[in-house]
PDB file of N, CA and C in Angstrom:
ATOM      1  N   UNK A   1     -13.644  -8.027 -14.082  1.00  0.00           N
ATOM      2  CA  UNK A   1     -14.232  -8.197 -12.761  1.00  0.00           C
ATOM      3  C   UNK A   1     -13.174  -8.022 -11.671  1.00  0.00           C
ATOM      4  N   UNK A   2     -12.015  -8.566 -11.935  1.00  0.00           N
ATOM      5  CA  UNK A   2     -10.797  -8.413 -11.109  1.00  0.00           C
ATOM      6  C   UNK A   2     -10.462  -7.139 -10.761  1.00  0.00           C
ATOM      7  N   UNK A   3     -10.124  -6.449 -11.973  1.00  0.00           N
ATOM      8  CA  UNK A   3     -10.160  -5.448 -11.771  1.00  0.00           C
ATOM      9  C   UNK A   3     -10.940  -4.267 -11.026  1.00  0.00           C
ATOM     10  N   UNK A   4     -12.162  -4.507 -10.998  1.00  0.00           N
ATOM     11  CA  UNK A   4     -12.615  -4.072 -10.445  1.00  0.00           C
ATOM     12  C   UNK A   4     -13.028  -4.139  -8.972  1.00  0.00           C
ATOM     13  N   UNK A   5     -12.617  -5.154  -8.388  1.00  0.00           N
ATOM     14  CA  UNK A   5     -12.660  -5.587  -7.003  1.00  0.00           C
ATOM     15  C   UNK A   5     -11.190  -4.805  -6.768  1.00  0.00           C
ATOM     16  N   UNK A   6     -10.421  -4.409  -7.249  1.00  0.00           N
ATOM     17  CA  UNK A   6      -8.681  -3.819  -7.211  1.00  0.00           C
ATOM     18  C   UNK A   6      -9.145  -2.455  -6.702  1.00  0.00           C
ATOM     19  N   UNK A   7     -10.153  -1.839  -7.966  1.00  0.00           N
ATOM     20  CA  UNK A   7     -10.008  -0.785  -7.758  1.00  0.00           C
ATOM     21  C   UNK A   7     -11.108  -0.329  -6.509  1.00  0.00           C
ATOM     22  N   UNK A   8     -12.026  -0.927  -6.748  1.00  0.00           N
ATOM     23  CA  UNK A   8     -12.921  -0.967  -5.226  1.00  0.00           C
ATOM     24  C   UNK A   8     -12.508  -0.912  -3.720  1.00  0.00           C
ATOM     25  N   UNK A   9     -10.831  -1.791  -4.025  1.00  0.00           N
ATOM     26  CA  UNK A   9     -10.438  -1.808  -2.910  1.00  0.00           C
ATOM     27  C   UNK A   9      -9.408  -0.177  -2.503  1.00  0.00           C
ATOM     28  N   UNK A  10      -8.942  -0.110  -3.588  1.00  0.00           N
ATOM     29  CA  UNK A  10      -7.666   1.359  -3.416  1.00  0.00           C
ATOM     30  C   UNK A  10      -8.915   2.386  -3.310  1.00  0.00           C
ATOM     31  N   UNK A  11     -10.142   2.472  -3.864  1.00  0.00           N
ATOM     32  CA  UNK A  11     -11.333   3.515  -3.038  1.00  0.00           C
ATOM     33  C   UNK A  11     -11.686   3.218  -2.185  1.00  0.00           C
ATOM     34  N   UNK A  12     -12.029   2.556  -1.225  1.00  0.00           N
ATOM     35  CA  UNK A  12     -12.175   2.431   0.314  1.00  0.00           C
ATOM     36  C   UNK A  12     -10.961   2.561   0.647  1.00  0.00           C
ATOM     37  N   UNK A  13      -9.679   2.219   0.482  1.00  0.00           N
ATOM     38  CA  UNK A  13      -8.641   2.976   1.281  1.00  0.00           C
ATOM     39  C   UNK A  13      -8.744   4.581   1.053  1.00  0.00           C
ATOM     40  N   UNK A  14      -9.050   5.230  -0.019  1.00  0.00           N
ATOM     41  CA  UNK A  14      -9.183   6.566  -0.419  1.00  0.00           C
ATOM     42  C   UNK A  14      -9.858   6.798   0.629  1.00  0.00           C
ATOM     43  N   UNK A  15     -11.106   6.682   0.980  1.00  0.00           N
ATOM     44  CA  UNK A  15     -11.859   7.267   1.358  1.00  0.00           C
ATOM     45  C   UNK A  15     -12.136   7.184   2.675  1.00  0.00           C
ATOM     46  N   UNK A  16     -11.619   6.294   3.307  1.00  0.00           N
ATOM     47  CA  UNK A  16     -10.953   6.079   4.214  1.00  0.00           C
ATOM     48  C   UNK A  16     -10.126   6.698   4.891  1.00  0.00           C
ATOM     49  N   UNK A  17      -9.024   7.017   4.024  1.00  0.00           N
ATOM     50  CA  UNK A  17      -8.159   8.278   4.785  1.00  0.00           C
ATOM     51  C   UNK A  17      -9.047  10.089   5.166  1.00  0.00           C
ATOM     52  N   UNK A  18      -9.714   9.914   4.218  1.00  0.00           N
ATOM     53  CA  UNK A  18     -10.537  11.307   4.216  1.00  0.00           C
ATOM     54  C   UNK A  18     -11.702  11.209   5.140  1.00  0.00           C
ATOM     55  N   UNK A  19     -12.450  10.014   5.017  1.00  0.00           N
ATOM     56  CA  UNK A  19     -13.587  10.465   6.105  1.00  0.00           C
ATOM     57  C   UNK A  19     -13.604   9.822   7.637  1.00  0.00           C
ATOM     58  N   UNK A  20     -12.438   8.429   7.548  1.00  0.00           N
ATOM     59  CA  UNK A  20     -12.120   8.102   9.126  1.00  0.00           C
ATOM     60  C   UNK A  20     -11.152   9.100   9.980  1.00  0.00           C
ATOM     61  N   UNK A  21     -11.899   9.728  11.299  1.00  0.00           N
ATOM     62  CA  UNK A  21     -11.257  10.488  11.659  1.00  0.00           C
ATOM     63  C   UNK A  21     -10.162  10.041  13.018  1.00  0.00           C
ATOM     64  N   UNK A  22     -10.187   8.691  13.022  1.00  0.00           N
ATOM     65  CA  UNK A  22      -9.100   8.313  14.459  1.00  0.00           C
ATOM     66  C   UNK A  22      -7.829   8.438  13.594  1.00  0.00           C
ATOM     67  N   UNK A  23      -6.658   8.437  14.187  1.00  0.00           N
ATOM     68  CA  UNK A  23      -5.568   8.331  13.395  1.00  0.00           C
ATOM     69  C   UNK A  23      -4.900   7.054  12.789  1.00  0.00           C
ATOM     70  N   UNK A  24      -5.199   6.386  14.008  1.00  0.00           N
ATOM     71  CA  UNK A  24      -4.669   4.544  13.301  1.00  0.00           C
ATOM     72  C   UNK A  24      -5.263   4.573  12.128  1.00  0.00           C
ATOM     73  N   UNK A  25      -6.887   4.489  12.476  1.00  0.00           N
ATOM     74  CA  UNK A  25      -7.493   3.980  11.047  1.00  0.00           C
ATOM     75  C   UNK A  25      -7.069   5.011   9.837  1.00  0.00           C
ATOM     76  N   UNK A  26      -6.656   5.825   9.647  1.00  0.00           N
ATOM     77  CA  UNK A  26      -6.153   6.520   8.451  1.00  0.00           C
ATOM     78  C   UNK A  26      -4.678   5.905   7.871  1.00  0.00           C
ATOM     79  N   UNK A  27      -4.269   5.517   8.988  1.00  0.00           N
ATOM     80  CA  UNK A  27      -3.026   4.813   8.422  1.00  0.00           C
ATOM     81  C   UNK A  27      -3.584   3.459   7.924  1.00  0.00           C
ATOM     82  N   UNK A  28      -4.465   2.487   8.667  1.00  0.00           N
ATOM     83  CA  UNK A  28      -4.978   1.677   8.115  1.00  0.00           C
ATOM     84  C   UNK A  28      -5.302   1.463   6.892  1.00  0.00           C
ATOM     85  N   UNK A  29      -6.194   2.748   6.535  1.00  0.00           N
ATOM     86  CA  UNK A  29      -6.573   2.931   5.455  1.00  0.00           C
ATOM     87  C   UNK A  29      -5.858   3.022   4.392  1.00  0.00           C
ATOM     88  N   UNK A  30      -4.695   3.840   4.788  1.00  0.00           N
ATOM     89  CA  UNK A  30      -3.404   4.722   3.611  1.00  0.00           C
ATOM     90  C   UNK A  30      -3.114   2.380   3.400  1.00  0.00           C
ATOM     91  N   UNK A  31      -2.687   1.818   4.135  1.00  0.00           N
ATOM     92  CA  UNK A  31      -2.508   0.451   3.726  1.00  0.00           C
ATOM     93  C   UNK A  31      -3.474   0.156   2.910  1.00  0.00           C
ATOM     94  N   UNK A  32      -4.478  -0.295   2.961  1.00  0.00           N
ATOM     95  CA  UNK A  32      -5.356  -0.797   2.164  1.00  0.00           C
ATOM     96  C   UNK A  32      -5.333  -0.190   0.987  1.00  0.00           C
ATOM     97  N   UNK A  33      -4.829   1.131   0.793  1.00  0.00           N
ATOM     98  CA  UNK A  33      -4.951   1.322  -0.327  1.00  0.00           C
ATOM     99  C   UNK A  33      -3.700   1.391  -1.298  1.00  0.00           C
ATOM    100  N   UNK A  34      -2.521   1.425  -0.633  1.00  0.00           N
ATOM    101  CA  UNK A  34      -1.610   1.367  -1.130  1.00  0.00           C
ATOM    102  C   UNK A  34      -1.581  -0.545  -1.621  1.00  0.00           C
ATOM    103  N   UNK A  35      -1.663  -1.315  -0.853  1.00  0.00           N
ATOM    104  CA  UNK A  35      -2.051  -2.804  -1.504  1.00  0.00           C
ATOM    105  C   UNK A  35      -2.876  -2.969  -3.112  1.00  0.00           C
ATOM    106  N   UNK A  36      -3.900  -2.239  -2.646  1.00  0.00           N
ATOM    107  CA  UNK A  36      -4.330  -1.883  -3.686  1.00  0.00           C
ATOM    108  C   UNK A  36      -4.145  -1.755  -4.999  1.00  0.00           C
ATOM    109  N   UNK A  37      -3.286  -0.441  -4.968  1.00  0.00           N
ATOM    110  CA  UNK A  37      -2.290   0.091  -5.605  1.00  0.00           C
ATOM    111  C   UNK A  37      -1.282  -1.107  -6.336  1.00  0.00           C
ATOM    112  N   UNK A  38      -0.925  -1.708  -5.233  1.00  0.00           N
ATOM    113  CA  UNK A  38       0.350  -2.842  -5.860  1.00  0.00           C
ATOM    114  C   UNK A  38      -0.371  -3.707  -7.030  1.00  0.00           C
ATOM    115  N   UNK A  39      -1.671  -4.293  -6.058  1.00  0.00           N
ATOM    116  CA  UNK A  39      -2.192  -5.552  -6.784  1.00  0.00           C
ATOM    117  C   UNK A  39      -2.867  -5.220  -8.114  1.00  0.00           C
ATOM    118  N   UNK A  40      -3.638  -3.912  -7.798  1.00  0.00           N
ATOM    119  CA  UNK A  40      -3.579  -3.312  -9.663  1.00  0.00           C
ATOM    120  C   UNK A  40      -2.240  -3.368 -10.280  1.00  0.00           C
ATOM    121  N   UNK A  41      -1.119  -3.163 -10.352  1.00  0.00           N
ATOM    122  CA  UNK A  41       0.347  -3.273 -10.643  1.00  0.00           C
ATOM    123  C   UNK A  41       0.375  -4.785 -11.192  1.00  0.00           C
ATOM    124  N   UNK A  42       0.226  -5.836 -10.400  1.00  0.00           N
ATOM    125  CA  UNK A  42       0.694  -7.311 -10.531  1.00  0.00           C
ATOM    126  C   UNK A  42      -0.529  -7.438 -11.653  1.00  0.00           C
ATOM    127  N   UNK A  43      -1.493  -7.348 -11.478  1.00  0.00           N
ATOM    128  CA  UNK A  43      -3.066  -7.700 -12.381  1.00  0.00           C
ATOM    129  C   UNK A  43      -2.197  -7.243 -13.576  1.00  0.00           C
ATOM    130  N   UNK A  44      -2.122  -5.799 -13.981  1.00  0.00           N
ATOM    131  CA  UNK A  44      -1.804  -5.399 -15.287  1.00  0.00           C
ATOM    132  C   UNK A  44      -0.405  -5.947 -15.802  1.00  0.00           C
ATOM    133  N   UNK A  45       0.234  -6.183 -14.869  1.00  0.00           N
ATOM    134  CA  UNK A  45       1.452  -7.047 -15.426  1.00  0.00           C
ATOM    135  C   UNK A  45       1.607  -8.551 -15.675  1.00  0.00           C
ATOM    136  N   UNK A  46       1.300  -9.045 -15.241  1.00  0.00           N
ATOM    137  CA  UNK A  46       0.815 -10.457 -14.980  1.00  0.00           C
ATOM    138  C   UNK A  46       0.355 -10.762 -16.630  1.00  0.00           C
ATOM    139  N   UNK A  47       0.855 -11.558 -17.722  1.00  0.00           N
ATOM    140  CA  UNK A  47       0.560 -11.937 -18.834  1.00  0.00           C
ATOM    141  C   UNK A  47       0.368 -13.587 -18.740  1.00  0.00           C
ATOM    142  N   UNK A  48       0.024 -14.020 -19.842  1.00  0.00           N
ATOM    143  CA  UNK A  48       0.011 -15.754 -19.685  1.00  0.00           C
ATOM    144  C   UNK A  48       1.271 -15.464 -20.945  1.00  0.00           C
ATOM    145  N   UNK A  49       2.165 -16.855 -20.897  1.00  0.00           N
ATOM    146  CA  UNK A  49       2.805 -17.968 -21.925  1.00  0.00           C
ATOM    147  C   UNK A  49       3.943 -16.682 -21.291  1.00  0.00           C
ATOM    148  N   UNK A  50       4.800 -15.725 -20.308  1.00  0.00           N
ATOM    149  CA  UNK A  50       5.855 -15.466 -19.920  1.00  0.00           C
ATOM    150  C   UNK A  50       6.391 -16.666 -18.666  1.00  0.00           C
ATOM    151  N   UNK A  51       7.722 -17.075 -18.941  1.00  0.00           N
ATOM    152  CA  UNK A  51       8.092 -17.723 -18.097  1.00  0.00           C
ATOM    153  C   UNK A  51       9.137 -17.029 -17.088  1.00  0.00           C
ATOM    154  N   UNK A  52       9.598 -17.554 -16.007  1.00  0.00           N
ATOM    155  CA  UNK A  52      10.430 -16.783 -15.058  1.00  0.00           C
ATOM    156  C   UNK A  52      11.831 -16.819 -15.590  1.00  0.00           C
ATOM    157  N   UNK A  53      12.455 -15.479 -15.479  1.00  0.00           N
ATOM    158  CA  UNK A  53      14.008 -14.878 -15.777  1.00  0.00           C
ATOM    159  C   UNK A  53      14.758 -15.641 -15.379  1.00  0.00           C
ATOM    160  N   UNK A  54      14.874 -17.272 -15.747  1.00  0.00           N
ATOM    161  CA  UNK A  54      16.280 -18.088 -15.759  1.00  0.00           C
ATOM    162  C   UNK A  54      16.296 -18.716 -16.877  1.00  0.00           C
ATOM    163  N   UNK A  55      17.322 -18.564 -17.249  1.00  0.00           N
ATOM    164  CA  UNK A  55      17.383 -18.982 -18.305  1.00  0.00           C
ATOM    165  C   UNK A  55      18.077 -20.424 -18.444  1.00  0.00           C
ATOM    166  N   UNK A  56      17.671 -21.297 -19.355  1.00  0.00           N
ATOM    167  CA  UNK A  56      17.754 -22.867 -19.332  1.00  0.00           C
ATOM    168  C   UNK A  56      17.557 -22.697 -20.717  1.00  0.00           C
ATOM    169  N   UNK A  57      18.727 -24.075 -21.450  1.00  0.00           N
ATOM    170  CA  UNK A  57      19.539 -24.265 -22.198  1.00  0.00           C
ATOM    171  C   UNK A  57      18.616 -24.961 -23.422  1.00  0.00           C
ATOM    172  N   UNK A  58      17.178 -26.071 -22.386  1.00  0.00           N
ATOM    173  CA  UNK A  58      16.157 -26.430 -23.388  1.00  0.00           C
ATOM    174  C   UNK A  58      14.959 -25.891 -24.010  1.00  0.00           C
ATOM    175  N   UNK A  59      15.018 -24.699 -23.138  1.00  0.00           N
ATOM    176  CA  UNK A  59      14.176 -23.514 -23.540  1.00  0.00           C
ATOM    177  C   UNK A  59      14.661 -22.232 -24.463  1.00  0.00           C
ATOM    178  N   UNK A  60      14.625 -22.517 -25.661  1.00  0.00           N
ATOM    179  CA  UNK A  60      15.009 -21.575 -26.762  1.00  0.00           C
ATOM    180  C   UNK A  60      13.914 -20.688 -27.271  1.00  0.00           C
ATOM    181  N   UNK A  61      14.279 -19.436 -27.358  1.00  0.00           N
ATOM    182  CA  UNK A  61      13.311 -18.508 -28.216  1.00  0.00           C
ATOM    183  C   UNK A  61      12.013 -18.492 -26.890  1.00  0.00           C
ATOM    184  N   UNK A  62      12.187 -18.594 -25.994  1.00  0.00           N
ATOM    185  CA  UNK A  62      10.775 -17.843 -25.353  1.00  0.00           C
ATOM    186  C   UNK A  62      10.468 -16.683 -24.904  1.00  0.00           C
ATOM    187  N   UNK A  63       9.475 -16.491 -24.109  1.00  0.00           N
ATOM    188  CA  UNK A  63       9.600 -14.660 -23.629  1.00  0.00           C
ATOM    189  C   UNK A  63       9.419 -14.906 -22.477  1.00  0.00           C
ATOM    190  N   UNK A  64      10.353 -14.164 -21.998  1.00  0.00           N
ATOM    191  CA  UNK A  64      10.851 -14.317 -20.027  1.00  0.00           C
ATOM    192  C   UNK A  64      10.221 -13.249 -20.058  1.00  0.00           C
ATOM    193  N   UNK A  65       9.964 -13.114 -18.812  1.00  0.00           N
ATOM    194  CA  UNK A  65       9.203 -12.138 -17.976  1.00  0.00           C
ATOM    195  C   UNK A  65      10.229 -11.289 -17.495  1.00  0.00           C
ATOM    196  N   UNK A  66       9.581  -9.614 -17.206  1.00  0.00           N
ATOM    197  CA  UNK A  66      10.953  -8.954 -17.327  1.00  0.00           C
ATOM    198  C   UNK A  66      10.740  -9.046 -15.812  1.00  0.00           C
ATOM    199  N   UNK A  67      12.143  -9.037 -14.950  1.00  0.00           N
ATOM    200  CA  UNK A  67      12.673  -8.678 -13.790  1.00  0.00           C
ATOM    201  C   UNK A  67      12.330  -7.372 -13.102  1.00  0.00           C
ATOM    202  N   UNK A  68      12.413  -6.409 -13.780  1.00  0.00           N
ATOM    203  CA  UNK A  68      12.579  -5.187 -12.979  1.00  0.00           C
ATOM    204  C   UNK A  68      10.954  -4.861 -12.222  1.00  0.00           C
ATOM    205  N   UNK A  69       9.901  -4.684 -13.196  1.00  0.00           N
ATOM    206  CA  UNK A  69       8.653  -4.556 -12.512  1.00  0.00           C
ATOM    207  C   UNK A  69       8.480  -4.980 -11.251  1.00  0.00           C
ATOM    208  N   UNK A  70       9.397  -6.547 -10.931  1.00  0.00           N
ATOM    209  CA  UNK A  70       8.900  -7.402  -9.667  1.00  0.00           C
ATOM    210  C   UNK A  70       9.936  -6.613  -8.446  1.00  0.00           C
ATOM    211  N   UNK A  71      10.937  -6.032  -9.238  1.00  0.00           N
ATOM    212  CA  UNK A  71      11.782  -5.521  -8.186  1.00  0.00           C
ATOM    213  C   UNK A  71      11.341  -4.124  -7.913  1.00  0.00           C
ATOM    214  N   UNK A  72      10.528  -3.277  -8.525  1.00  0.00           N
ATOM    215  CA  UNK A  72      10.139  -2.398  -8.150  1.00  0.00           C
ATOM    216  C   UNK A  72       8.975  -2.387  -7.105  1.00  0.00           C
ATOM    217  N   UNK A  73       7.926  -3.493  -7.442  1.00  0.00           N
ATOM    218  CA  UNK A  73       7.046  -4.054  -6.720  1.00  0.00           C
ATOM    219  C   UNK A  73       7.177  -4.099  -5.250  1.00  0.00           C
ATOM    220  N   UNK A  74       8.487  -5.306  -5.249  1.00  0.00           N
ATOM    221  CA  UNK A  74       9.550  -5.898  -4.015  1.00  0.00           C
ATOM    222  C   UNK A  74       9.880  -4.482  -3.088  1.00  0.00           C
ATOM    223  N   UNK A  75      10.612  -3.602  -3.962  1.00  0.00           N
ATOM    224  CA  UNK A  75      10.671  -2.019  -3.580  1.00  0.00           C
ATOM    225  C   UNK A  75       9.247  -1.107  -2.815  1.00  0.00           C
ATOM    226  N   UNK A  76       8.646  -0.922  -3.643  1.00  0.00           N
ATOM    227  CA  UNK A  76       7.705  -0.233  -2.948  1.00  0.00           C
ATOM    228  C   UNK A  76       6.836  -1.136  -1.764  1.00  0.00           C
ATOM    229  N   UNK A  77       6.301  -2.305  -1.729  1.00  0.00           N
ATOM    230  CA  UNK A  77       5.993  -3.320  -0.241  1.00  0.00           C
ATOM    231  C   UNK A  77       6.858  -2.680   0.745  1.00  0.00           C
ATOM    232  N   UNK A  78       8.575  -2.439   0.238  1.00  0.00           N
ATOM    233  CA  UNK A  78       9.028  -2.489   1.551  1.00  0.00           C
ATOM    234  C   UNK A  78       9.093  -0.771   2.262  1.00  0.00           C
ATOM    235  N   UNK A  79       9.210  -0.047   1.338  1.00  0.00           N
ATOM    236  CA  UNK A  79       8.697   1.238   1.429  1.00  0.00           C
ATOM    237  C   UNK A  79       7.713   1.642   2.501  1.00  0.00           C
ATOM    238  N   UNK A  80       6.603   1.086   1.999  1.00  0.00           N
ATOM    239  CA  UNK A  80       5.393   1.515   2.552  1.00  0.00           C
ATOM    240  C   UNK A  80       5.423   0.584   3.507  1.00  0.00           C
ATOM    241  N   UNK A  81       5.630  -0.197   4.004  1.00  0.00           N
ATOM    242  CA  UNK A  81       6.104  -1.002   5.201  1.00  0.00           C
ATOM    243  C   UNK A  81       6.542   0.130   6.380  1.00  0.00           C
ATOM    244  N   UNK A  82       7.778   0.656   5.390  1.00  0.00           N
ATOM    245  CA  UNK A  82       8.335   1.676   6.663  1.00  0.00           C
ATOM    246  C   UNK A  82       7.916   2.567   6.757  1.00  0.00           C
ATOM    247  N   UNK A  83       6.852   3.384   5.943  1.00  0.00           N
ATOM    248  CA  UNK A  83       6.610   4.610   6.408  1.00  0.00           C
ATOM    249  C   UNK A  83       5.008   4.080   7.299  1.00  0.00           C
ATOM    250  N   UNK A  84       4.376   3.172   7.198  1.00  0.00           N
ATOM    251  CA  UNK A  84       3.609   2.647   8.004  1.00  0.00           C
ATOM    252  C   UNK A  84       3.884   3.094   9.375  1.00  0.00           C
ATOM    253  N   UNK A  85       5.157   1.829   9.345  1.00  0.00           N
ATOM    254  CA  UNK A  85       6.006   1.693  10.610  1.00  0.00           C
ATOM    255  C   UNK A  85       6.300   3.453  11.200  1.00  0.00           C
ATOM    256  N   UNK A  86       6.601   4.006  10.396  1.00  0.00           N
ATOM    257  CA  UNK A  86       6.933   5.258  10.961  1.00  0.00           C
ATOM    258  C   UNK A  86       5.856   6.036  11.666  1.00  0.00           C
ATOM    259  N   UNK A  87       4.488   6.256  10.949  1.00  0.00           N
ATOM    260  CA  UNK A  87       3.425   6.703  11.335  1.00  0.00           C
ATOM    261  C   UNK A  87       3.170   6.329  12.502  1.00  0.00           C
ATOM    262  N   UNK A  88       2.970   4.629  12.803  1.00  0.00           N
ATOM    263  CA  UNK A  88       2.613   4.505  13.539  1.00  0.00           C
ATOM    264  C   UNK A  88       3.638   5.331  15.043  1.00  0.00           C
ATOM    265  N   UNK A  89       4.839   5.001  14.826  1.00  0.00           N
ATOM    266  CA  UNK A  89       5.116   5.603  15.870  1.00  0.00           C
ATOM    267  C   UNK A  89       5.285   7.308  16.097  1.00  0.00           C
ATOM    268  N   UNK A  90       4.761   7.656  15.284  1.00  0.00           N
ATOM    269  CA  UNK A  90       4.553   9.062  15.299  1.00  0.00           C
ATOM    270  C   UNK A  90       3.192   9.378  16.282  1.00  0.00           C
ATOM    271  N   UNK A  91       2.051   8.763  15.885  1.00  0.00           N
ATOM    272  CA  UNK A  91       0.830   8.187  16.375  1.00  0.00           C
ATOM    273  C   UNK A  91       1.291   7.969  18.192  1.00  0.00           C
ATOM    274  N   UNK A  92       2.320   7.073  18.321  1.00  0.00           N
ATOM    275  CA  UNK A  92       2.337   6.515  19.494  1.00  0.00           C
ATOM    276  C   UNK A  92       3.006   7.775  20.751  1.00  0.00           C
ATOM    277  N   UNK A  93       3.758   8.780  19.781  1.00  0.00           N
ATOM    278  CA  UNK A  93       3.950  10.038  20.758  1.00  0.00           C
ATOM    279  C   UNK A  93       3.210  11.062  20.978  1.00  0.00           C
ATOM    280  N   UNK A  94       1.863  10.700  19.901  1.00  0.00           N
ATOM    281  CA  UNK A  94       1.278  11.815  20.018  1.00  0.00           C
ATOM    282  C   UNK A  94       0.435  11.512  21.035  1.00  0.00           C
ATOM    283  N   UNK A  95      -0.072   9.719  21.375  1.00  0.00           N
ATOM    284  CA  UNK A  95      -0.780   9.501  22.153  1.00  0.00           C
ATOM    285  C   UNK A  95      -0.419   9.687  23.723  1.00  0.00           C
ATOM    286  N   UNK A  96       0.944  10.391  23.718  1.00  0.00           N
ATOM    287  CA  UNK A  96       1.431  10.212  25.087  1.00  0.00           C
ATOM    288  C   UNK A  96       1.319  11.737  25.819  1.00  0.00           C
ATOM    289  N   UNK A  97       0.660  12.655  24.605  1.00  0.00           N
ATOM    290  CA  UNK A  97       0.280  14.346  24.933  1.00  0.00           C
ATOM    291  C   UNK A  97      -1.379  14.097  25.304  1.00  0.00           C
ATOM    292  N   UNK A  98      -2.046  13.641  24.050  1.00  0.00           N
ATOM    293  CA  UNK A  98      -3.329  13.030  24.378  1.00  0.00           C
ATOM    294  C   UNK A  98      -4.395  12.419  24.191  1.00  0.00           C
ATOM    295  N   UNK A  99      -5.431  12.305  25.066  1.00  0.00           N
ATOM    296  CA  UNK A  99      -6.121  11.373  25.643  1.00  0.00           C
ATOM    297  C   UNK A  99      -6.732  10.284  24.327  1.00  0.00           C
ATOM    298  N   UNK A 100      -6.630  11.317  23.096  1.00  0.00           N
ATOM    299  CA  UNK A 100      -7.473  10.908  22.241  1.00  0.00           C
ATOM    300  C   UNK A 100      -6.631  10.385  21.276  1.00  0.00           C
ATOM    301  N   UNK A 101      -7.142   9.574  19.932  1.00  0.00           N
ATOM    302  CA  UNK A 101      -6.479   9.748  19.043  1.00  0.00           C
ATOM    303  C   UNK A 101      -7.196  10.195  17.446  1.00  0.00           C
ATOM    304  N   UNK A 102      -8.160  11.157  18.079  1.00  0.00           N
ATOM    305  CA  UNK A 102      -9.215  11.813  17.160  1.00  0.00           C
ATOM    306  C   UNK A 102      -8.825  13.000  16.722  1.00  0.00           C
ATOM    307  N   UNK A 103      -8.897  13.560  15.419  1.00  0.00           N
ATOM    308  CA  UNK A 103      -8.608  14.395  14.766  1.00  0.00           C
ATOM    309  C   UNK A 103      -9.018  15.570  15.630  1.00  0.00           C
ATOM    310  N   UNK A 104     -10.178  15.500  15.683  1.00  0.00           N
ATOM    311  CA  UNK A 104     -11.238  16.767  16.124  1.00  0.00           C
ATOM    312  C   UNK A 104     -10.542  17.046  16.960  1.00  0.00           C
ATOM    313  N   UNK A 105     -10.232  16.289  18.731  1.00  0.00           N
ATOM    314  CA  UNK A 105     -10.107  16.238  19.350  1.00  0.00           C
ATOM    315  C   UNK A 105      -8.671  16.959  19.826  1.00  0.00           C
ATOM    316  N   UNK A 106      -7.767  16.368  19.063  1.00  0.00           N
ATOM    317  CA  UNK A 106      -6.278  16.782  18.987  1.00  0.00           C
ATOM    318  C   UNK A 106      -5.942  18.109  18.524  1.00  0.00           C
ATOM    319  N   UNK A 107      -6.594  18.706  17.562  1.00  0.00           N
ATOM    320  CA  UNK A 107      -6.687  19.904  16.795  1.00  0.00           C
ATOM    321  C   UNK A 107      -7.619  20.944  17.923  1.00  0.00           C
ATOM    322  N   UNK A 108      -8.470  20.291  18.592  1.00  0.00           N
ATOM    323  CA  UNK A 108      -8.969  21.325  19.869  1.00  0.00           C
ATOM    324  C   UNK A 108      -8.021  21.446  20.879  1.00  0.00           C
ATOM    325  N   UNK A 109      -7.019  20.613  21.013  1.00  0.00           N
ATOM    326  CA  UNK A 109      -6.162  21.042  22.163  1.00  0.00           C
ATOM    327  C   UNK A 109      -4.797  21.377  22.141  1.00  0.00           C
ATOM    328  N   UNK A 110      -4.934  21.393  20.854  1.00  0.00           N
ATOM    329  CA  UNK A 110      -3.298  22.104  20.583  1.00  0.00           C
ATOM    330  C   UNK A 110      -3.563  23.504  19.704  1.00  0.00           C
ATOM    331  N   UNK A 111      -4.930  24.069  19.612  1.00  0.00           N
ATOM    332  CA  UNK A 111      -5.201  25.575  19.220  1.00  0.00           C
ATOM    333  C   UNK A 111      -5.021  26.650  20.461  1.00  0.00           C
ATOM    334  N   UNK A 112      -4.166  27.629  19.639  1.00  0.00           N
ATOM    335  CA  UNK A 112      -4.000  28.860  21.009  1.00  0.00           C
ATOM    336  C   UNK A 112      -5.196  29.234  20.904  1.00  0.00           C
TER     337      UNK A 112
END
């Protein structure tokens, strides 16, 4: 069921980017679905009876949870953080040519 609310969510960001035509909301969208993306990541990784990567002296023979997945995780959040960040201000110069911030609109006034 989880899963499937995951993936429900990374298709409305899909589809989202393709059929919202303002520009914010496509970046909006590209978020929602990249979250998405992550939290399918954590779901499929996420096991029961792993404990966290420190190791302690009364805890013998268990299975730690591996490190790297969470740092890749940690990695890509901050990634897509910045290219967010970037869009948006890409967005914010384009709004300063014009009026709109509609696909249609923008593509009619920058055709020779």
């Amino acid at each position: 069921m989880l899963e499937a609310l995951v993936f429900a969510t990374v298709l409305c960001g899909f589809f989202g980017i393709i059929f919202k035509k303002n520009l914010v909301m496509k970046i909006v969208s590209m978020d929602v679905m990249s979250t998405g993306v992550i939290a399918y990541y954590v779901l499929i990784a996420s096991r029961n009876g792993l404990f966290t990567p420190i190791f302690d002296k009364a805890k013998n023979n268990v299975a730690y949870a591996d490190p790297v997945p969470q740092a890749v995780i940690l990695t890509a959040i901050v990634i897509g953080f910045s290219i967010q960040a970037l869009m948006l201000v890409g967005v914010m110069k384009l709004a300063r040519d014009n009026p709109t911030l509609e696909t249609n609109e923008i593509e009619k006034n920058n055709t020779p």
